[in-house]
N, C-alpha and C. Protein backbone atom coordinates (compact mmCIF):
# COMPACT_ATOMS: atom_id res chain seq x y z
N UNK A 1 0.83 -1.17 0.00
CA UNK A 1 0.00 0.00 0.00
C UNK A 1 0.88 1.24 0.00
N UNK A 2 0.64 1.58 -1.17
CA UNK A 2 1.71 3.27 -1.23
C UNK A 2 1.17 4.02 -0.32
N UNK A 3 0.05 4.63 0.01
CA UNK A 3 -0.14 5.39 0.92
C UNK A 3 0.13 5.22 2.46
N UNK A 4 0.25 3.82 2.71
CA UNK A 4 0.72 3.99 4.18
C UNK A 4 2.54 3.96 4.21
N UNK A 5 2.94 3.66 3.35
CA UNK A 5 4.60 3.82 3.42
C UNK A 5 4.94 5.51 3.20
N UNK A 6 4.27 6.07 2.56
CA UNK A 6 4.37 7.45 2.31
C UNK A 6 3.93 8.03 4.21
N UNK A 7 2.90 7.63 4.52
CA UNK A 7 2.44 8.12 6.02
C UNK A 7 3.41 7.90 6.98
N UNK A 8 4.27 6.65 6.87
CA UNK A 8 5.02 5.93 7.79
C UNK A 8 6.49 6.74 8.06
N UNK A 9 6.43 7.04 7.01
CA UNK A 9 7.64 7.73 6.25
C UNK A 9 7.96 9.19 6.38
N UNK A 10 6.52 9.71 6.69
CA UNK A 10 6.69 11.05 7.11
C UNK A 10 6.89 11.77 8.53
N UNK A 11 7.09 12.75 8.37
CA UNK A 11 7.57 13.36 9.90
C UNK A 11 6.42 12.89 10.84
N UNK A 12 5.33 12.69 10.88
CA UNK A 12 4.53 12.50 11.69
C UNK A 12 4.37 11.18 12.28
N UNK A 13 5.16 10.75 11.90
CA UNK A 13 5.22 8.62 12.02
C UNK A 13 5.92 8.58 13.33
N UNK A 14 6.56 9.56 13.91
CA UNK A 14 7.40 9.14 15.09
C UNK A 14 6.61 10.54 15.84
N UNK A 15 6.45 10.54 17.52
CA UNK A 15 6.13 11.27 18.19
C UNK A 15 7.55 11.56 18.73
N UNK A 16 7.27 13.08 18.75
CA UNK A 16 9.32 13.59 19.23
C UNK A 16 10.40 12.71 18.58
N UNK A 17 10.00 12.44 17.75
CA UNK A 17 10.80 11.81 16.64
C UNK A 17 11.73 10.60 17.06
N UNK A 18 10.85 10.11 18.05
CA UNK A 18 11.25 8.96 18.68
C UNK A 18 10.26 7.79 19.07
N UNK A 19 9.43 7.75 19.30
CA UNK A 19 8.30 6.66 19.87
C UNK A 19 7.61 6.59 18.35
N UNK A 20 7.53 5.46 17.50
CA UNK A 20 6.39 5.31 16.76
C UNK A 20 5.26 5.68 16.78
N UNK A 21 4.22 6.17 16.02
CA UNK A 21 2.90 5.87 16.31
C UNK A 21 2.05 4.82 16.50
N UNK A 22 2.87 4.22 15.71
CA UNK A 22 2.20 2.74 15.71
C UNK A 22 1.92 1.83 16.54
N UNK A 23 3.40 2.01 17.77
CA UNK A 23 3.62 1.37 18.38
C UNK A 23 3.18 2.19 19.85
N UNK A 24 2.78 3.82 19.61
CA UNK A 24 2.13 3.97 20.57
C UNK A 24 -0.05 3.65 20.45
N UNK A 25 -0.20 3.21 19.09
CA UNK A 25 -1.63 2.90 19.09
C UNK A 25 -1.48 1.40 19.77
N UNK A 26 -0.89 0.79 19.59
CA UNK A 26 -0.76 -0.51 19.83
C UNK A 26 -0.51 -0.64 21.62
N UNK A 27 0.51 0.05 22.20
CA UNK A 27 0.11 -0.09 23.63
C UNK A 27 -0.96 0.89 23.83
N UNK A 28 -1.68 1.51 23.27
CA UNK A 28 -3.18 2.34 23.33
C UNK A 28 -4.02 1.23 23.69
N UNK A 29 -3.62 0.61 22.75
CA UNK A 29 -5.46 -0.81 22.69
C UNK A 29 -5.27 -1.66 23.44
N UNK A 30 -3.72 -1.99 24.12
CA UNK A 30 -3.22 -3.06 25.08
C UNK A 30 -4.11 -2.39 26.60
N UNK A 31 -3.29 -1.23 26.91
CA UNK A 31 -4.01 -0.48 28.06
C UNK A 31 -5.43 -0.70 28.14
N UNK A 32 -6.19 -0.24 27.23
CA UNK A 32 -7.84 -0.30 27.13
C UNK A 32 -8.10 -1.78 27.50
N UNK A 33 -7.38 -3.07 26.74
CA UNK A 33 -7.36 -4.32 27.01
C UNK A 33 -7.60 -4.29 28.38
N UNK A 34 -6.47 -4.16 28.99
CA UNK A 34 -6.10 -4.23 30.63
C UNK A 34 -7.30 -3.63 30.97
N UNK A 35 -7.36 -3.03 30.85
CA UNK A 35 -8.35 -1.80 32.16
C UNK A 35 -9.82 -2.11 31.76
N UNK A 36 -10.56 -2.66 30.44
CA UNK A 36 -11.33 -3.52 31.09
C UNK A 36 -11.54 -4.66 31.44
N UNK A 37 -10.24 -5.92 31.23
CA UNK A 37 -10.09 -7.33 31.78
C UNK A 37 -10.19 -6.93 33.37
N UNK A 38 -9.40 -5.79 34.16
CA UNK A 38 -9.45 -5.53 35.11
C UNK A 38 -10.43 -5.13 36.03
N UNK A 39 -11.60 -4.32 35.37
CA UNK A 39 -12.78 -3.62 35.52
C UNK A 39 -13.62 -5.18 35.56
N UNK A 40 -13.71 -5.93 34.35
CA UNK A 40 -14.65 -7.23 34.73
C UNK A 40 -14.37 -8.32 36.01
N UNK A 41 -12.83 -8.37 35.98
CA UNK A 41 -12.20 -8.83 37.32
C UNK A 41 -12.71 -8.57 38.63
N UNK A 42 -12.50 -6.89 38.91
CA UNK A 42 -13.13 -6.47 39.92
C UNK A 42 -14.21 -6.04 40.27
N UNK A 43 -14.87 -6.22 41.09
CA UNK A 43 -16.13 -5.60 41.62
C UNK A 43 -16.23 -4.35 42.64
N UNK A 44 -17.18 -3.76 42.59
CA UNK A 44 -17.26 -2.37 43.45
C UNK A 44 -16.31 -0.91 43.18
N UNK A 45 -15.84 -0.53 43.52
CA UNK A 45 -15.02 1.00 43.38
C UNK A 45 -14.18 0.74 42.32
N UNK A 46 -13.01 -0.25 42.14
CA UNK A 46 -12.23 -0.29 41.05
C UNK A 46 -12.74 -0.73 39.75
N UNK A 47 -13.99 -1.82 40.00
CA UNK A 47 -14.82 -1.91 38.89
C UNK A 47 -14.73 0.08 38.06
N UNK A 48 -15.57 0.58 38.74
CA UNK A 48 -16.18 1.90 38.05
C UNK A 48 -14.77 2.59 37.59
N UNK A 49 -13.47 2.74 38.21
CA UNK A 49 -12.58 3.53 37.82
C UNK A 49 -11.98 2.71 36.52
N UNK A 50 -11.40 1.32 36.57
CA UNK A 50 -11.13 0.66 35.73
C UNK A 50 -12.31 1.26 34.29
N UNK A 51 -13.39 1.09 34.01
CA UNK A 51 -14.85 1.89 33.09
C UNK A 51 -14.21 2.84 32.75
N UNK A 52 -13.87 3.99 34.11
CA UNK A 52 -13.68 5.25 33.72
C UNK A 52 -12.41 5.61 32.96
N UNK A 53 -11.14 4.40 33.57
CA UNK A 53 -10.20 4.85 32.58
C UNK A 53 -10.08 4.14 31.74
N UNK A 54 -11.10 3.02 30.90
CA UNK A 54 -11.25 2.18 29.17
C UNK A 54 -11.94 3.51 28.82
N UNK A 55 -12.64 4.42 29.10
CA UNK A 55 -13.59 5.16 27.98
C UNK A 55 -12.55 6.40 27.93
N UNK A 56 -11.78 6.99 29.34
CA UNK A 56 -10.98 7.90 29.14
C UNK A 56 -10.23 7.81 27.92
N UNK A 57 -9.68 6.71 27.88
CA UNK A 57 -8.38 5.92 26.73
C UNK A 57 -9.35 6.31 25.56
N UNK A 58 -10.25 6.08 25.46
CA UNK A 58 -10.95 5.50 24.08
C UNK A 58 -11.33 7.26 23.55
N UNK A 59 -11.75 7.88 24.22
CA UNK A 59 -12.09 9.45 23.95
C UNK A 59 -10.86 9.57 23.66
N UNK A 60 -9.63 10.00 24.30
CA UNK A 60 -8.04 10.22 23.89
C UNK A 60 -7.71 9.70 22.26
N UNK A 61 -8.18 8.32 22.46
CA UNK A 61 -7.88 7.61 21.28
C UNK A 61 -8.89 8.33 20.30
N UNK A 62 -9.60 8.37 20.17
CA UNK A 62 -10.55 9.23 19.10
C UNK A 62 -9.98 10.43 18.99
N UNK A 63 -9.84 11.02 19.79
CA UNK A 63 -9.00 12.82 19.62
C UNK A 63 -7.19 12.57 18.67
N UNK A 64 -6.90 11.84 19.13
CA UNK A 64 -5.68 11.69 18.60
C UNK A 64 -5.70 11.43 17.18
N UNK A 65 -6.80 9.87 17.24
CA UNK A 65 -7.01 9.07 15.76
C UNK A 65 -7.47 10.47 15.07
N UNK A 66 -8.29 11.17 15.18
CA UNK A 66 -9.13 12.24 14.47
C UNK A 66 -7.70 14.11 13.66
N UNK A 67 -7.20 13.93 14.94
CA UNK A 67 -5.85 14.43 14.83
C UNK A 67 -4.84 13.65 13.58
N UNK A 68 -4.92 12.78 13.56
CA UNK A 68 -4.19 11.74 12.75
C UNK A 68 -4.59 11.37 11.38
N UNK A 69 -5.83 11.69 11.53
CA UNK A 69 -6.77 11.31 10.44
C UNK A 69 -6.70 12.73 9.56
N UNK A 70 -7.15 13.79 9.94
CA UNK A 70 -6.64 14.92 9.48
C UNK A 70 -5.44 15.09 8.49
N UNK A 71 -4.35 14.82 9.48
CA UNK A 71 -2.76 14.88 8.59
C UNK A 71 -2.72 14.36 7.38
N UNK A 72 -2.99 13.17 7.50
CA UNK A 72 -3.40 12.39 6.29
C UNK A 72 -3.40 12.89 4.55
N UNK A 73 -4.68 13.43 4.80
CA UNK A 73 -5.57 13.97 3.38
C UNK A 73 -4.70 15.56 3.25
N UNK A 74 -4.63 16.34 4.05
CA UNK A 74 -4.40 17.85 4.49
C UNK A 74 -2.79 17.79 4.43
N UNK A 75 -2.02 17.07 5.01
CA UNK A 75 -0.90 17.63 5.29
C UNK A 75 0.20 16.66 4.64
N UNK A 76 -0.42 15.37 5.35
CA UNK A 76 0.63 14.04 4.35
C UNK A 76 0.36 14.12 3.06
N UNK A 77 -0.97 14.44 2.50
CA UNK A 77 -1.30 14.05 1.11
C UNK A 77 -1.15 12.68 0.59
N UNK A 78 -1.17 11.74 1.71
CA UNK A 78 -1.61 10.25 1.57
C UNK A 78 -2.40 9.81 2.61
N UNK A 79 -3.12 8.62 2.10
CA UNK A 79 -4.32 7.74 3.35
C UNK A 79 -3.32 6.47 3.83
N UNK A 80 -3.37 6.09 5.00
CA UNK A 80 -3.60 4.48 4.82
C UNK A 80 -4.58 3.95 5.49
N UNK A 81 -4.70 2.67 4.86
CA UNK A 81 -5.86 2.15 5.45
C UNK A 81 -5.91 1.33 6.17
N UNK A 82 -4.33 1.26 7.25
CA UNK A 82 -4.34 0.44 8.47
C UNK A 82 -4.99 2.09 9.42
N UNK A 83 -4.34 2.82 9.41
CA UNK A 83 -4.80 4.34 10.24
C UNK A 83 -5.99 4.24 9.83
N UNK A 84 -6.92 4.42 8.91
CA UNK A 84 -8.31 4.89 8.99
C UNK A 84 -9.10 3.50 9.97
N UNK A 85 -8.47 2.52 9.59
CA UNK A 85 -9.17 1.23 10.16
C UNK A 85 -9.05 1.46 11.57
N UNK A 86 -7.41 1.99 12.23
CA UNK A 86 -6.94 1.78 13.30
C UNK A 86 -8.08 2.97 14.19
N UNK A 87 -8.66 3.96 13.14
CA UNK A 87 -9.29 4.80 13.93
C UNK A 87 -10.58 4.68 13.94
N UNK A 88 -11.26 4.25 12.86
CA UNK A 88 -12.67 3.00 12.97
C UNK A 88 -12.93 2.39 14.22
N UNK A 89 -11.92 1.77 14.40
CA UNK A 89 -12.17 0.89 15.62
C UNK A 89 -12.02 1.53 16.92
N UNK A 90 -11.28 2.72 16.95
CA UNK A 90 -11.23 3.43 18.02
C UNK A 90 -12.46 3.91 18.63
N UNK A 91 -13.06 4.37 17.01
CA UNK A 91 -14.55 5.02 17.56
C UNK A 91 -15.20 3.84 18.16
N UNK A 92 -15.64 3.36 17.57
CA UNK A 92 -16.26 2.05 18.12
C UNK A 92 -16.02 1.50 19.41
N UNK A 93 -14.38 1.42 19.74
CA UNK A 93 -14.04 0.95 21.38
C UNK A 93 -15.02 2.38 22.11
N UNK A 94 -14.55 3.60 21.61
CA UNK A 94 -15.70 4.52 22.29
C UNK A 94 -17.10 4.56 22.88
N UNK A 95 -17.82 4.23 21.52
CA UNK A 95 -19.23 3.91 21.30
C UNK A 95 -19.29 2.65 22.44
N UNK A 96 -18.60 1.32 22.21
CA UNK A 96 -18.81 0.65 23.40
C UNK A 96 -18.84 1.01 25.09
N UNK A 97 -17.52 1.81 25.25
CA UNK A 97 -17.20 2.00 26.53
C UNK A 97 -18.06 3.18 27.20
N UNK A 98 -18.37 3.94 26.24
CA UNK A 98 -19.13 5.44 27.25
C UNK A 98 -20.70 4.71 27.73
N UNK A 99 -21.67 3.76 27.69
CA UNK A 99 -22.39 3.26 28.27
C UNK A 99 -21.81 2.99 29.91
N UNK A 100 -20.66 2.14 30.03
CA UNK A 100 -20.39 1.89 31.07
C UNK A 100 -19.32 3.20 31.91
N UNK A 101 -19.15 3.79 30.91
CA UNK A 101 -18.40 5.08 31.73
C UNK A 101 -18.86 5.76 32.52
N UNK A 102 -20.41 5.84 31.39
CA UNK A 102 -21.47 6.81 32.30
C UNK A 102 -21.87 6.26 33.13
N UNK A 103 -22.34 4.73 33.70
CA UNK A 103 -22.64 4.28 34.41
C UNK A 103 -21.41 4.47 35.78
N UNK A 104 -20.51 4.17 35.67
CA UNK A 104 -19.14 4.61 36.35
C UNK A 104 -19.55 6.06 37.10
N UNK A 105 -19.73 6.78 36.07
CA UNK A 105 -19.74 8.52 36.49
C UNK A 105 -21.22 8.78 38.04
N UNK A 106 -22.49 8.11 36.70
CA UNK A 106 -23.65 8.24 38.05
C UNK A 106 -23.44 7.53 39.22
N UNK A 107 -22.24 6.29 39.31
CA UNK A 107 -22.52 5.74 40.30
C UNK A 107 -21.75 6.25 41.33
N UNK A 108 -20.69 7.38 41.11
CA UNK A 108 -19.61 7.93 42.07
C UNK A 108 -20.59 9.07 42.56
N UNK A 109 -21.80 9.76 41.71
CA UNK A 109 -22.36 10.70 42.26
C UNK A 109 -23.62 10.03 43.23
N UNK A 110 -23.89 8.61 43.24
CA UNK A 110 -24.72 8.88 44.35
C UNK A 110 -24.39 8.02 45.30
């Protein structure tokens, strides 16, 4: 795929021109992993924070992916279509997790 070697390739492929992106989406989705294997694990108070920080991750992850997604078309002047996928699914981990986030949120307020 030409367009993701062109993306990979560009200044934006490394954060501080040192950490991959790639490899920071990838411990992105590991974390979210953890924190809700951990959240189903536990019950009561860490249940809800474990919730609160899979949907935190997943909003981040959407702001970033969306940030990322941008560069792309606008600034790289190439797509790829592991990034658009990688940010597909982000939304989606979103869409899943803010049900139980919010549930997380009402249950610290009462």
């Amino acid at each position: 795929m030409p367009g993701c070697v062109t993306v990979q390739t560009s200044r934006y492929a490394k954060l501080f021109d040192i950490i991959p992106i790639g490899v920071i989406g990838v411990m992105g989705y590991m974390a979210i992993f953890v924190a809700w294997i951990l959240g189903e694990k536990n019950k009561g108070n860490f249940s809800r924070y474990f919730s609160l920080a899979a949907w935190g991750m997943c909003f981040f992850g959407v702001l970033f992916s969306s940030y990322l997604t941008y560069l792309e078309p606008f600034v790289i002047h190439a797509t790829c279509t592991w990034c658009i996928t990688s940010a597909v699914l982000m939304i989606l981990l979103l869409w899943i997790t803010t049900p139980f986030g919010q549930k997380a949120l009402n249950d610290d307020r009462s």
